[in-house]
N, C-alpha and C. Protein backbone atom coordinates (compact mmCIF):
# COMPACT_ATOMS: atom_id res chain seq x y z
N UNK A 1 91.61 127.68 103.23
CA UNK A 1 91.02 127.79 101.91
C UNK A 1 89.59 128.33 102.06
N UNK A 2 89.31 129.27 101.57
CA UNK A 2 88.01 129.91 101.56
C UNK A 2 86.63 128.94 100.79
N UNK A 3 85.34 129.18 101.20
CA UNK A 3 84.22 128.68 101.03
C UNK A 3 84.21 129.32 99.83
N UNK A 4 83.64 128.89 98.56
CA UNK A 4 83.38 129.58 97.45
C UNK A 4 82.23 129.08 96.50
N UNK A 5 81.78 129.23 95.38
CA UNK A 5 80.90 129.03 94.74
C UNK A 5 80.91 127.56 93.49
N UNK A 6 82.50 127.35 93.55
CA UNK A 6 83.12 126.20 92.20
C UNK A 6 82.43 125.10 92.93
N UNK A 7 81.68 124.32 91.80
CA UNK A 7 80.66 123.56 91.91
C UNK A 7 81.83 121.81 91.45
N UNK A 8 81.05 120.83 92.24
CA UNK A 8 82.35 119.86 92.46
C UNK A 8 81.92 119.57 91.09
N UNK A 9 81.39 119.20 90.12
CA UNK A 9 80.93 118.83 89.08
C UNK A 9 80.68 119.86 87.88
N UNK A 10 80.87 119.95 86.47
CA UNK A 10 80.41 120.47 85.57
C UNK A 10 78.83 120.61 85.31
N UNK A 11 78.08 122.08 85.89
CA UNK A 11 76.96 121.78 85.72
C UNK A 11 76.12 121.75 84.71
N UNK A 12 76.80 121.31 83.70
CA UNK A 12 76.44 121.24 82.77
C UNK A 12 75.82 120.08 82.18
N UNK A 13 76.52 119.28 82.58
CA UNK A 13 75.94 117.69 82.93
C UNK A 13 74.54 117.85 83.05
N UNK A 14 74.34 118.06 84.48
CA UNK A 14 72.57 118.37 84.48
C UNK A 14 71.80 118.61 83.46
N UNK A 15 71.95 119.81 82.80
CA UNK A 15 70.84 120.85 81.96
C UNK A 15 71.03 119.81 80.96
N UNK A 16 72.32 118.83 80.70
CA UNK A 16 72.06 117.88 79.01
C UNK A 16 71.64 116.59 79.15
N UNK A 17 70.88 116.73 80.53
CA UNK A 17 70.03 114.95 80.47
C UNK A 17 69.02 114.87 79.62
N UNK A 18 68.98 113.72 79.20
CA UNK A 18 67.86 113.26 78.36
C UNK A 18 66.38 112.99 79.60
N UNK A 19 65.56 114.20 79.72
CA UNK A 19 64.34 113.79 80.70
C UNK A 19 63.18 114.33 79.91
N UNK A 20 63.28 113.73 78.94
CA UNK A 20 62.10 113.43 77.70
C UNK A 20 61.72 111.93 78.18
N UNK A 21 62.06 111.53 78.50
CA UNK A 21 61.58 109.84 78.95
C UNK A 21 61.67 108.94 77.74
N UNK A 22 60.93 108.65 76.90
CA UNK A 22 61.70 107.53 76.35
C UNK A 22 61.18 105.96 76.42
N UNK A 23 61.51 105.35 74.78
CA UNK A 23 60.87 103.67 75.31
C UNK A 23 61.60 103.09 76.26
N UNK A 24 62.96 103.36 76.66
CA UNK A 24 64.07 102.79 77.41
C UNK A 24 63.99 103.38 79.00
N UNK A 25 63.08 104.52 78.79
CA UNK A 25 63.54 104.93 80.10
C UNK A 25 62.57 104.54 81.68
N UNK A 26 63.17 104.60 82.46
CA UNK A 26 62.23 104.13 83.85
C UNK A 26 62.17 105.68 84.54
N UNK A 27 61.77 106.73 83.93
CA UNK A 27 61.30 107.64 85.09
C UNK A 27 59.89 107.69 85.15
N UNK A 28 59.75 108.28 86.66
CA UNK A 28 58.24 107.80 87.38
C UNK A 28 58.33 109.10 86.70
N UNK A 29 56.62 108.86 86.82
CA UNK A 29 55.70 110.60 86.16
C UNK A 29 55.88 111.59 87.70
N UNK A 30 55.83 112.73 87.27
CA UNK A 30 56.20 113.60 87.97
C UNK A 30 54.66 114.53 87.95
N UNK A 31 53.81 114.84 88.93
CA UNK A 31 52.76 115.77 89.03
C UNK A 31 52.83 116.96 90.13
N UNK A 32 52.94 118.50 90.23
CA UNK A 32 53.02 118.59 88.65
C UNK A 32 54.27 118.50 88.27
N UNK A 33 54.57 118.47 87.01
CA UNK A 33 56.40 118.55 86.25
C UNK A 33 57.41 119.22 87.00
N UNK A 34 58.41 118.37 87.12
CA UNK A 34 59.45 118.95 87.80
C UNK A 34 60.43 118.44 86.32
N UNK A 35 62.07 118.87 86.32
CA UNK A 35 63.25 118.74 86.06
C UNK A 35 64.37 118.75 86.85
N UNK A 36 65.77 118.70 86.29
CA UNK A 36 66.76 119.05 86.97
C UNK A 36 67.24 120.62 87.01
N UNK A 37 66.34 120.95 85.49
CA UNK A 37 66.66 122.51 85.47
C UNK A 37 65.06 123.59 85.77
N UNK A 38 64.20 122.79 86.16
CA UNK A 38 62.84 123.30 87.23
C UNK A 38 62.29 122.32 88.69
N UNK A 39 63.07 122.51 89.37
CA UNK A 39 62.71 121.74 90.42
C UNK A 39 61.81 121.66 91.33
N UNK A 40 60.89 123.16 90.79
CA UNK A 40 59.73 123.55 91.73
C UNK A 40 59.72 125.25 91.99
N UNK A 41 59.12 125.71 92.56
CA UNK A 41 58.98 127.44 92.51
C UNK A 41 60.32 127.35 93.58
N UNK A 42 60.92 128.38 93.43
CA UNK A 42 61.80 128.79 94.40
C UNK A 42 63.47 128.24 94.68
N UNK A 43 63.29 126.68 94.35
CA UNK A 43 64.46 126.09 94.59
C UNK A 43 65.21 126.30 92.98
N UNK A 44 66.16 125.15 93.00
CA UNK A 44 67.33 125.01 92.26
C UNK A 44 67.73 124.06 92.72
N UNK A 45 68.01 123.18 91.46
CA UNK A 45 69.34 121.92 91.73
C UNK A 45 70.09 122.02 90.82
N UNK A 46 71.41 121.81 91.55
CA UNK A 46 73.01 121.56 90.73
C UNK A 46 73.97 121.10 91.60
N UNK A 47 75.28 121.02 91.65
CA UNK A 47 76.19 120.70 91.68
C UNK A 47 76.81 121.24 92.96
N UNK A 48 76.75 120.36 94.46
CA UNK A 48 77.35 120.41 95.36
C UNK A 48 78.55 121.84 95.25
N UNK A 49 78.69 122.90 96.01
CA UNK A 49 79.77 123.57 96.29
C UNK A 49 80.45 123.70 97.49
N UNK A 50 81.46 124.33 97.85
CA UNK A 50 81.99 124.66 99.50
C UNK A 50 81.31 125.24 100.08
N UNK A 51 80.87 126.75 99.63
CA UNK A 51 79.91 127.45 100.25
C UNK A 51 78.88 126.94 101.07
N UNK A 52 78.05 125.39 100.01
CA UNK A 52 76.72 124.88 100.99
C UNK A 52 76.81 124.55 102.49
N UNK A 53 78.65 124.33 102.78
CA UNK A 53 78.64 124.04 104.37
C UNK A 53 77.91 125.05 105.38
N UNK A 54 77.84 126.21 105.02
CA UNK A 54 76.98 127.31 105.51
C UNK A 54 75.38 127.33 105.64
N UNK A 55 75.45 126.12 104.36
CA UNK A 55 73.96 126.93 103.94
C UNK A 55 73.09 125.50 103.90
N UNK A 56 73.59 124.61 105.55
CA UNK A 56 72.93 123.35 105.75
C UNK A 56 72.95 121.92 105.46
N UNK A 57 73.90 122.40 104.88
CA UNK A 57 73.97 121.16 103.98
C UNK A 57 74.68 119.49 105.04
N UNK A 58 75.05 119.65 106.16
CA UNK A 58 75.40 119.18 107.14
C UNK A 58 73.86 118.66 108.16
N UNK A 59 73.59 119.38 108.20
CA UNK A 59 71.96 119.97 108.52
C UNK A 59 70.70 118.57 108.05
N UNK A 60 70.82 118.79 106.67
CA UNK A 60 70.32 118.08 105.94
C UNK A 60 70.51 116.66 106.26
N UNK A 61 71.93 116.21 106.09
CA UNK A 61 72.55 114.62 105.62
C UNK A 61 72.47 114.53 107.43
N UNK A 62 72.08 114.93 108.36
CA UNK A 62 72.15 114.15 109.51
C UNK A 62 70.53 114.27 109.62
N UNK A 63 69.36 114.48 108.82
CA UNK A 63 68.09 113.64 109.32
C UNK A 63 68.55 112.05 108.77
N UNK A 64 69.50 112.08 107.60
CA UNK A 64 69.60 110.52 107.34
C UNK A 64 70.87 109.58 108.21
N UNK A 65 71.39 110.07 108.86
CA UNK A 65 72.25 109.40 109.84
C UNK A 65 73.63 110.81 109.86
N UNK A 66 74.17 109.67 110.77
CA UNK A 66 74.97 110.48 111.48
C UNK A 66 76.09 111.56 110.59
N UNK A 67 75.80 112.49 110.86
CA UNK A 67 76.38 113.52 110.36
C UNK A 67 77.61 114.41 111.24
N UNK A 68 79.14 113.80 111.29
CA UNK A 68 79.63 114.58 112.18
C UNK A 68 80.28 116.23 111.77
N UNK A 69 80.17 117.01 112.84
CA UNK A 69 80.92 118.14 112.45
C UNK A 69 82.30 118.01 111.92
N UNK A 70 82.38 119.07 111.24
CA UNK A 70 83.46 118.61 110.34
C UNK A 70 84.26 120.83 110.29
N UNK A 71 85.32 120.41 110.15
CA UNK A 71 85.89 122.16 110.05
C UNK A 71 85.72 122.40 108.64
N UNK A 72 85.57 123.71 108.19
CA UNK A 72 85.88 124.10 107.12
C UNK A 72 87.27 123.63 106.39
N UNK A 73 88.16 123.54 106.89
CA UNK A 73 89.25 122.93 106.14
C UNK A 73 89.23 121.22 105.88
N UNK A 74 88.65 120.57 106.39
CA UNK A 74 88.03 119.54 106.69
C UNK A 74 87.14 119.36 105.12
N UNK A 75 86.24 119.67 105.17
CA UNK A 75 85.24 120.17 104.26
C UNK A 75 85.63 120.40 102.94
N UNK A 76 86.63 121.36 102.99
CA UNK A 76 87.08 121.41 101.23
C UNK A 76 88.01 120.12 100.50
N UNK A 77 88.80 119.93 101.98
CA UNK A 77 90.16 118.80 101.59
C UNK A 77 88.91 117.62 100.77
N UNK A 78 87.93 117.40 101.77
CA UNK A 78 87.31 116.27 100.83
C UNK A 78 86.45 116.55 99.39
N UNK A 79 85.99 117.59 99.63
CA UNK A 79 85.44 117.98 98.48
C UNK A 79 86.33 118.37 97.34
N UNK A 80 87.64 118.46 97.24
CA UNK A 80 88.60 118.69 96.71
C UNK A 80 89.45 117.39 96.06
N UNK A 81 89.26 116.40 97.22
CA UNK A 81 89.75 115.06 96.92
C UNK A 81 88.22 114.60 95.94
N UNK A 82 87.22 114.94 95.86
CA UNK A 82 86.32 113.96 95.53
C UNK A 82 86.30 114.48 93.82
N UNK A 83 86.08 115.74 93.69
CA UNK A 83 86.44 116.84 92.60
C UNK A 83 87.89 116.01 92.26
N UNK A 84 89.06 115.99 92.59
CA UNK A 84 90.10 115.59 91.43
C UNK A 84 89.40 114.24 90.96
N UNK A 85 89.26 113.10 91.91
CA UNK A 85 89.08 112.03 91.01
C UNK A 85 88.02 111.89 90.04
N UNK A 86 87.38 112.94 90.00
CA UNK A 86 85.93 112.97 89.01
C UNK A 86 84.64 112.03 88.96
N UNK A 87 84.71 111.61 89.77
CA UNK A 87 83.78 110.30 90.29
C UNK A 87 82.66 110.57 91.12
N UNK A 88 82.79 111.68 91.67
CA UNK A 88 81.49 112.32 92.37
C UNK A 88 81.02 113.09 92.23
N UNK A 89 79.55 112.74 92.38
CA UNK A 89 78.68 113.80 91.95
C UNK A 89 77.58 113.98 92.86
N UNK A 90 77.82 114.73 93.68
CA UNK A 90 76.83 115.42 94.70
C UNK A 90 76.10 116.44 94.32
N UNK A 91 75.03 116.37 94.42
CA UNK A 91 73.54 117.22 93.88
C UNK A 91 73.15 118.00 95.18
N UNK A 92 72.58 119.03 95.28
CA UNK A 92 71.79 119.87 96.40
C UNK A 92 70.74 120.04 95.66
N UNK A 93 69.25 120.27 96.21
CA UNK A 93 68.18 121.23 96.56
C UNK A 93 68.14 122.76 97.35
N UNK A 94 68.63 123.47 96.32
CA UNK A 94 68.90 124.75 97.46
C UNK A 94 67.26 125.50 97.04
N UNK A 95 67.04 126.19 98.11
CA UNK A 95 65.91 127.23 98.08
C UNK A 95 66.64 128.40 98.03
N UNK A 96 65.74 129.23 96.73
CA UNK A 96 66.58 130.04 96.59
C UNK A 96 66.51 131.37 97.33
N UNK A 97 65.74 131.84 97.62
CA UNK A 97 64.70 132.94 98.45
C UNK A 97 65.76 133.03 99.77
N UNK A 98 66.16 132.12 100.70
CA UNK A 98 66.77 132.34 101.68
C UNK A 98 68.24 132.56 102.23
N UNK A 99 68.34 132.93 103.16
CA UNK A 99 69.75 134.12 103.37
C UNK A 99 70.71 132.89 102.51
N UNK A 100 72.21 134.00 102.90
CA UNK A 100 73.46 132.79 102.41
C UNK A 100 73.30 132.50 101.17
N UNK A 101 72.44 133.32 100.40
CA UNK A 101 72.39 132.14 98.60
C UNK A 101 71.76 131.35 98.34
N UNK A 102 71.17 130.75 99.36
CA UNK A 102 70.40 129.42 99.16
C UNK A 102 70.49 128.68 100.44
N UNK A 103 69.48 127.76 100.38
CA UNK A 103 69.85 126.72 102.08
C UNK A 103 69.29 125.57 101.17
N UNK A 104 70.17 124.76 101.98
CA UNK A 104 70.07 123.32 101.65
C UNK A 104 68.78 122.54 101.84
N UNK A 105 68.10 121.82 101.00
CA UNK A 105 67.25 121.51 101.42
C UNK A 105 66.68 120.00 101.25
N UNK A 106 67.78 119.49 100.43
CA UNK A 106 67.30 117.82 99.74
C UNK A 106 69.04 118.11 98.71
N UNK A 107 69.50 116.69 98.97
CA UNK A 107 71.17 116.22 98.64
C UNK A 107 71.00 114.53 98.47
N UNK A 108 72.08 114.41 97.27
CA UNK A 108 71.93 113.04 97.46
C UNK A 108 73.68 113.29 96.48
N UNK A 109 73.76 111.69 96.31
CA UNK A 109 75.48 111.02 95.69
C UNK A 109 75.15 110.25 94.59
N UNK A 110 75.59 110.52 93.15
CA UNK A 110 75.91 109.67 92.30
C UNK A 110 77.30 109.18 92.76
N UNK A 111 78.18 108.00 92.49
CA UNK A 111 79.40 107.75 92.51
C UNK A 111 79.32 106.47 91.47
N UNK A 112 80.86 107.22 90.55
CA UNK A 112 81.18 105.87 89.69
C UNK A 112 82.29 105.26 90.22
N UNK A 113 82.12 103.70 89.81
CA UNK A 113 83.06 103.08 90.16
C UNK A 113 83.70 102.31 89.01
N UNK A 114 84.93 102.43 88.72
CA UNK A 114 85.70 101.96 87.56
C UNK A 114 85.35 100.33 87.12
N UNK A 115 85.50 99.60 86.65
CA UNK A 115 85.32 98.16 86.37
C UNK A 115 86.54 97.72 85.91
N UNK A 116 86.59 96.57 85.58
CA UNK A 116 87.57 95.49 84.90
C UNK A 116 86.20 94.58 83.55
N UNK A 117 85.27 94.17 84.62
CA UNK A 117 84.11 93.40 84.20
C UNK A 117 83.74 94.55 83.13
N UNK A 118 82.89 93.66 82.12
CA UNK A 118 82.25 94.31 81.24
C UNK A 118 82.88 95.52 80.31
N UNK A 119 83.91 95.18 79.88
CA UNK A 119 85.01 95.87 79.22
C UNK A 119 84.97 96.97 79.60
N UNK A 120 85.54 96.51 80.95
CA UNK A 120 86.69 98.24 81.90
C UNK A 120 84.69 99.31 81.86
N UNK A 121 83.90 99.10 82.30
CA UNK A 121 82.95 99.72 82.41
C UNK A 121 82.35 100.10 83.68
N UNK A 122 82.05 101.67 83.70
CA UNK A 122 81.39 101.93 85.30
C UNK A 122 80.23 101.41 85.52
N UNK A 123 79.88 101.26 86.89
CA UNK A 123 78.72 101.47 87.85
C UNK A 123 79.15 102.34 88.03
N UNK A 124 77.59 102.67 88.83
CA UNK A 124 77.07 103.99 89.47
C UNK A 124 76.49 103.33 90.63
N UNK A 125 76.29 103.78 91.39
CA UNK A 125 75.82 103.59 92.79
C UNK A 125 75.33 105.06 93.71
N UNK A 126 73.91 105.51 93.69
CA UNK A 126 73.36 106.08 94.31
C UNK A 126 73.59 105.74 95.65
N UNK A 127 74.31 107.11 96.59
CA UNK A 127 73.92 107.29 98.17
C UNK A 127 73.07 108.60 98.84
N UNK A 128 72.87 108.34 99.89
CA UNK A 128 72.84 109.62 100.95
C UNK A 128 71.68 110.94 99.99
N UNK A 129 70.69 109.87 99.65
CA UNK A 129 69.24 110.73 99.36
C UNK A 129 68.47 111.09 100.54
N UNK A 130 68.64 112.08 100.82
CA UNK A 130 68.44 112.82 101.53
C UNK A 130 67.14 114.29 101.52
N UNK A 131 66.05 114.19 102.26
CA UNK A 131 65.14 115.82 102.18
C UNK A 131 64.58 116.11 103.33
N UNK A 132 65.26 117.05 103.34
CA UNK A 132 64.76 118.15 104.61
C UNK A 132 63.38 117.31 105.11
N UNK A 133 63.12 116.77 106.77
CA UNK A 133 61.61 117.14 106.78
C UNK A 133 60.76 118.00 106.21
N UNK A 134 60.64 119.09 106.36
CA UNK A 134 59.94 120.53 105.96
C UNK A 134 59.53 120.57 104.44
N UNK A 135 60.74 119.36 103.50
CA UNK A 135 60.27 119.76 102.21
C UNK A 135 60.20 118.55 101.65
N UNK A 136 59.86 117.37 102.56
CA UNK A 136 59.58 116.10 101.94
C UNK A 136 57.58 116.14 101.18
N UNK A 137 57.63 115.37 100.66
CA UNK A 137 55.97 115.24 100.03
C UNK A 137 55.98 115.93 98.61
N UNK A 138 57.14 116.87 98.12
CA UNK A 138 57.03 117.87 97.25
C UNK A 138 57.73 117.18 96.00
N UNK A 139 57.95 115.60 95.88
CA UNK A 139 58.77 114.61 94.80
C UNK A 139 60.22 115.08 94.60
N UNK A 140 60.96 115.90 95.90
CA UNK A 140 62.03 116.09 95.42
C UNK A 140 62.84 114.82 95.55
N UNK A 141 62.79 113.89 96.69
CA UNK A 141 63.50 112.38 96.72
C UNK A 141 63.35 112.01 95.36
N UNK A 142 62.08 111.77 94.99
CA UNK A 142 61.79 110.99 93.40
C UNK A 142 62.79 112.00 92.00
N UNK A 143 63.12 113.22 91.93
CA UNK A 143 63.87 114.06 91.23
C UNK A 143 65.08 113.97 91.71
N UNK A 144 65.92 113.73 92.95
CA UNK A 144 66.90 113.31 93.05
C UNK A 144 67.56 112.19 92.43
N UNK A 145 66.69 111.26 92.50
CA UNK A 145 66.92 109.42 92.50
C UNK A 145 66.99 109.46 90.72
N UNK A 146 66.05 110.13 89.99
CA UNK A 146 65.57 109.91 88.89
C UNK A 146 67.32 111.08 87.93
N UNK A 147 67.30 112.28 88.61
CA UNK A 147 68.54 112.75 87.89
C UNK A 147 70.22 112.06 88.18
N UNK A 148 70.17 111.58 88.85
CA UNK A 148 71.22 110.63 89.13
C UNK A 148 71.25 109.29 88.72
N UNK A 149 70.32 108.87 88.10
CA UNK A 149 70.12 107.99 87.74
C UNK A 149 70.22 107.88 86.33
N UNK A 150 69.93 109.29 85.86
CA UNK A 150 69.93 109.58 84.08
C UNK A 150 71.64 109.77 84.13
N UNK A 151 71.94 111.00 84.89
CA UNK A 151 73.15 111.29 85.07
C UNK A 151 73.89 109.60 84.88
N UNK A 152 74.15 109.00 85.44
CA UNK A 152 74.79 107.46 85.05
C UNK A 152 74.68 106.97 84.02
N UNK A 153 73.71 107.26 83.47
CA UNK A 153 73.44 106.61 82.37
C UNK A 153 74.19 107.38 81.01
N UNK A 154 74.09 108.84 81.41
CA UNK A 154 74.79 109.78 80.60
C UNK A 154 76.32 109.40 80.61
N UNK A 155 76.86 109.16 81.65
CA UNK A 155 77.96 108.98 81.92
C UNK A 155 78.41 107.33 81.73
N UNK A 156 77.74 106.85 80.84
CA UNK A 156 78.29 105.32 80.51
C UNK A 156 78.12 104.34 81.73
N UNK A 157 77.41 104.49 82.73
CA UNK A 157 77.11 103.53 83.77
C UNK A 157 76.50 102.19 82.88
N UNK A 158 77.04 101.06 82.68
CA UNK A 158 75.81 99.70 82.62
C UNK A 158 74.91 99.43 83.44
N UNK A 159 75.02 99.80 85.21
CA UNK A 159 73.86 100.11 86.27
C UNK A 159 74.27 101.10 87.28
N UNK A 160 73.29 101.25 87.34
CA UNK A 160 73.56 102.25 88.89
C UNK A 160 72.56 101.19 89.60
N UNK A 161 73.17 100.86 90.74
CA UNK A 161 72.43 100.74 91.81
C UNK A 161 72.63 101.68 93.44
N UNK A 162 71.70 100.81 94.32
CA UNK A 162 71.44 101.56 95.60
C UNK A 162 71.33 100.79 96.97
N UNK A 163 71.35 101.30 97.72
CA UNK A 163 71.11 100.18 99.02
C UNK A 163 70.13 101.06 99.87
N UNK A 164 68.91 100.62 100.41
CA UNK A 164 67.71 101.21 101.39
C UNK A 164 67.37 100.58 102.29
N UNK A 165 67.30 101.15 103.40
CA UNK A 165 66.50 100.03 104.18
C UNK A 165 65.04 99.48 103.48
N UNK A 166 64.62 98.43 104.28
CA UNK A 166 63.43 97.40 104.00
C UNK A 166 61.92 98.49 103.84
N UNK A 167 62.29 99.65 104.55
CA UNK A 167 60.93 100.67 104.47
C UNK A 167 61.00 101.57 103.91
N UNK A 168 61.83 101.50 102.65
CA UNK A 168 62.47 102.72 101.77
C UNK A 168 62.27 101.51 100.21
N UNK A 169 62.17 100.65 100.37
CA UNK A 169 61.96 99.83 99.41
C UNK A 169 61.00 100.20 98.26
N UNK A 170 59.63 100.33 98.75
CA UNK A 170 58.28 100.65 97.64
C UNK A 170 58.75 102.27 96.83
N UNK A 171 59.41 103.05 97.80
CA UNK A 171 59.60 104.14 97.43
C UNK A 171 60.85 104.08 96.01
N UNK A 172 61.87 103.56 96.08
CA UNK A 172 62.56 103.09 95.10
C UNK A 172 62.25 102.15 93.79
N UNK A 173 60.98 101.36 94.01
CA UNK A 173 60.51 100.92 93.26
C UNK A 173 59.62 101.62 92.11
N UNK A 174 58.85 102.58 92.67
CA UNK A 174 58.59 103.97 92.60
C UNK A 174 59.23 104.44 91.27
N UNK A 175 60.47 104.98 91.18
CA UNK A 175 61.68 105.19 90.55
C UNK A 175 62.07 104.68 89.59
N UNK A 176 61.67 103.47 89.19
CA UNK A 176 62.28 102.62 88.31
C UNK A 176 63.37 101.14 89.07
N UNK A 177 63.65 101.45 90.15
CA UNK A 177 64.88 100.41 91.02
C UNK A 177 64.03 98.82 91.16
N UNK A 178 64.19 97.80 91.30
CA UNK A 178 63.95 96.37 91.19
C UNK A 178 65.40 95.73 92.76
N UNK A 179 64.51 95.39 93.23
CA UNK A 179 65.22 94.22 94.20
C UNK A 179 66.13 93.78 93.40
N UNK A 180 67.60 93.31 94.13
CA UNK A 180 68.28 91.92 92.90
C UNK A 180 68.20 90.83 93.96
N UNK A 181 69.00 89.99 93.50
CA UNK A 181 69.29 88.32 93.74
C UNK A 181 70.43 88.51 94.80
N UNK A 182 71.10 89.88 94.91
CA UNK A 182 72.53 89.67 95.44
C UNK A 182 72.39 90.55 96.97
N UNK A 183 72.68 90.20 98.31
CA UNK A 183 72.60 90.08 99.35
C UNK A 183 73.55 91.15 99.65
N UNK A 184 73.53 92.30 100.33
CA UNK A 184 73.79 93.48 100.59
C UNK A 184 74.66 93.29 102.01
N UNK A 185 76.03 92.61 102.41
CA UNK A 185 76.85 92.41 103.20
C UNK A 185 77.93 93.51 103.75
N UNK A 186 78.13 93.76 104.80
CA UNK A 186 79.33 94.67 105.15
C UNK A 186 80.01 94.32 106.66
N UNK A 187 81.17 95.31 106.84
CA UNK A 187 81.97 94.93 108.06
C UNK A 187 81.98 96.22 108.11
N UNK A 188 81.21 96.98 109.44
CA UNK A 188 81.38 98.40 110.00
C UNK A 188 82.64 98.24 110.79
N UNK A 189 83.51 99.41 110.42
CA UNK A 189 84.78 100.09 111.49
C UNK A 189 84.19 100.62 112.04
N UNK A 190 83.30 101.62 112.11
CA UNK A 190 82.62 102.34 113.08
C UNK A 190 81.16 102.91 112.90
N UNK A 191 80.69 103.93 114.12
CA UNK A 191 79.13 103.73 113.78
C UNK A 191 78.77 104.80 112.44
């Protein structure tokens, strides 16, 4: 199956967030102004495609842990599986100026998760925020966290939450995010 441009998400979503802010809303101030549809001179954010396997995007998600190679066929099957169930929403930072269309430069994961609780209602759960060394300091983490976060909310989330390590904490707080009461447990299959 060929690398192509179909974006796993409707990007349309993006351009119709509410980032007027708001008495309700928790986004941090942004200096100077960024959006989801101005992210800064040069770049662009939208909607994860196949193509980005080219253009770093592998690159990227292993400054935040382990990132294994993966084949191009590899690559679409999941992005293909993640696209039917409609539940994911992977964002890029591409720069636009450089070869390939763009290179990856800052990625992160909305994901909803269905409910029973709270009459059959999603969470959202932010992962895998992710920015290039080279283009950290420039508030794209804080424009990641903050459009995925509206994004949920657009999309009927009652919360999105997140999990960080202990030195990623102030930075999420940052954001609008609050510690909870509930203890962050797991059983790794592998590393």
């Amino acid at each position: 199956m060929p690398l192509d441009e179909t974006p796993l998400f409707e990007p349309a979503l993006l351009r119709e967030l509410d980032w007027s802010g708001g008495p309700s809303s928790s986004l941090p101030s942004f200096s100077p102004a960024v959006s989801p549809s101005e992210p800064g001179p040069g770049l662009l954010l939208r909607p994860l495609c196949t193509a980005d396997l080219h253009r770093g995007f592998f690159k990227v998600l292993s400054q935040l842990t382990r990132a294994d190679d993966v084949t191009p066929d590899q690559f679409v099957d999941g992005f293909e599986r993640m696209k039917r169930t409609g539940d994911y929403y992977v964002v890029v930072v591409v720069e636009e100026d450089s070869e390939l269309g763009g290179r990856v430069v800052a990625t992160a994961t909305l994901i909803t998760e269905h409910k029973f609780i709270r009459s059959c209602a999603k969470r959202g759960r932010v992962e895998e925020v992710v920015v290039s060394d080279a283009w950290r300091g420039k508030q794209l983490g804080k424009l990641l966290v903050s459009t995925l976060t509206l994004l949920g909310r657009k999309l009927g989330c009652y919360k999105v939450t997140l999990e960080c390590s202990p030195d990623n904490v102030a930075f999420y707080q940052k954001v609008g995010y609050a510690a909870s009461d509930e203890t962050y447990m797991q059983c790794r299959f592998r590393n």
